[in-house]
Protein backbone atom coordinates (compact mmCIF):
# COMPACT_ATOMS: atom_id res chain seq x y z
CA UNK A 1 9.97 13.74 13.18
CA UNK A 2 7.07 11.14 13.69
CA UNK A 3 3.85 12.47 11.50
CA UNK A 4 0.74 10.47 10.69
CA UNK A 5 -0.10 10.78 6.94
CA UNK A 6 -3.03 9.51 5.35
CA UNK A 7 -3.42 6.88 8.16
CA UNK A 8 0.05 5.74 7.82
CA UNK A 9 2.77 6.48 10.37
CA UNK A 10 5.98 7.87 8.64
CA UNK A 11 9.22 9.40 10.01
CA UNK A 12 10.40 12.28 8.51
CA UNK A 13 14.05 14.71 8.73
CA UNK A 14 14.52 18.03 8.08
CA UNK A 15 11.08 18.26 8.00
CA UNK A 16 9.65 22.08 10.10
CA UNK A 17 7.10 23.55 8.23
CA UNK A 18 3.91 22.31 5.98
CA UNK A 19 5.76 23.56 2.67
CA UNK A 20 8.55 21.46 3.34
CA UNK A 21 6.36 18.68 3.56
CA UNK A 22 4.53 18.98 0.22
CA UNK A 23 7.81 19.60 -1.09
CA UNK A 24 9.95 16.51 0.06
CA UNK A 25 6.55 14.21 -0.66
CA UNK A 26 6.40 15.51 -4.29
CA UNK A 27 3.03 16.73 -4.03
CA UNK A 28 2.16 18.82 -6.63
CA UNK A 29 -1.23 20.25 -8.60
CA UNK A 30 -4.41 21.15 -6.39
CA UNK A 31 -4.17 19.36 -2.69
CA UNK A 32 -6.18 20.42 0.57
CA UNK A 33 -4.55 19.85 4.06
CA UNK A 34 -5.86 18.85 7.13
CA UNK A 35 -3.89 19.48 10.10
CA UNK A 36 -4.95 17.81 13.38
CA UNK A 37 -8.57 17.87 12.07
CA UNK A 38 -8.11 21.73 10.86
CA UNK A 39 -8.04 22.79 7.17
CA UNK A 40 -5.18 24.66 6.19
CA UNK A 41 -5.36 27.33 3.95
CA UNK A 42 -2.37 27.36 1.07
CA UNK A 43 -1.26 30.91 1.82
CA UNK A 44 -0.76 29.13 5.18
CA UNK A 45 1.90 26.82 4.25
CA UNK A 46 5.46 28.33 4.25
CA UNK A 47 4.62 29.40 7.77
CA UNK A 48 2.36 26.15 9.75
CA UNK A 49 5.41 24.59 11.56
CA UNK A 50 4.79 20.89 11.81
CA UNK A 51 5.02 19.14 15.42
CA UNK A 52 5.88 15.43 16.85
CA UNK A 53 3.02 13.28 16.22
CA UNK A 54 0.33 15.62 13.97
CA UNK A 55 -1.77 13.89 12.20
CA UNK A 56 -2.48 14.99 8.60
CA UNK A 57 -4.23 13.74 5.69
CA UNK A 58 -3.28 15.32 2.46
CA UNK A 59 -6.23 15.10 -0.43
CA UNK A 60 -5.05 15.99 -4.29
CA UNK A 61 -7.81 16.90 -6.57
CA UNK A 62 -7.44 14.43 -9.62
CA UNK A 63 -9.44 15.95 -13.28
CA UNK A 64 -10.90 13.22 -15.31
CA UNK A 65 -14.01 12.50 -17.53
């Protein structure tokens, strides 16, 4: 599958839903996803099925002082 992410164009297999995403990219801690220019929410997830071509930009929340 051909996703967008972060600006970057990146081909992707056995790749369906938004979990499985985060998952195979490693992404772990506090992240916000945008979808095609919509937020979604993390209860949302398991169950957003990715499609040819979305664009998504993927944010982590880093702690520091």
């Amino acid at each position: 599958m051909q996703l967008v992410i972060n600006g970057k164009p990146s081909s992707l297999e056995h790749v369906h839903t938004l979990a499985e995403l985060v998952a195979q990219l490693r992404l772990d801690g506090r992240i916000a996803v945008e979808i095609n220019a919509e937020i979604v929410p993390h209860s949302r997830f398991a169950s957003h099925l990715l499609h040819e071509g979305d664009v998504i930009e993927v944010v982590q929340a880093v702690g520091g002082g």
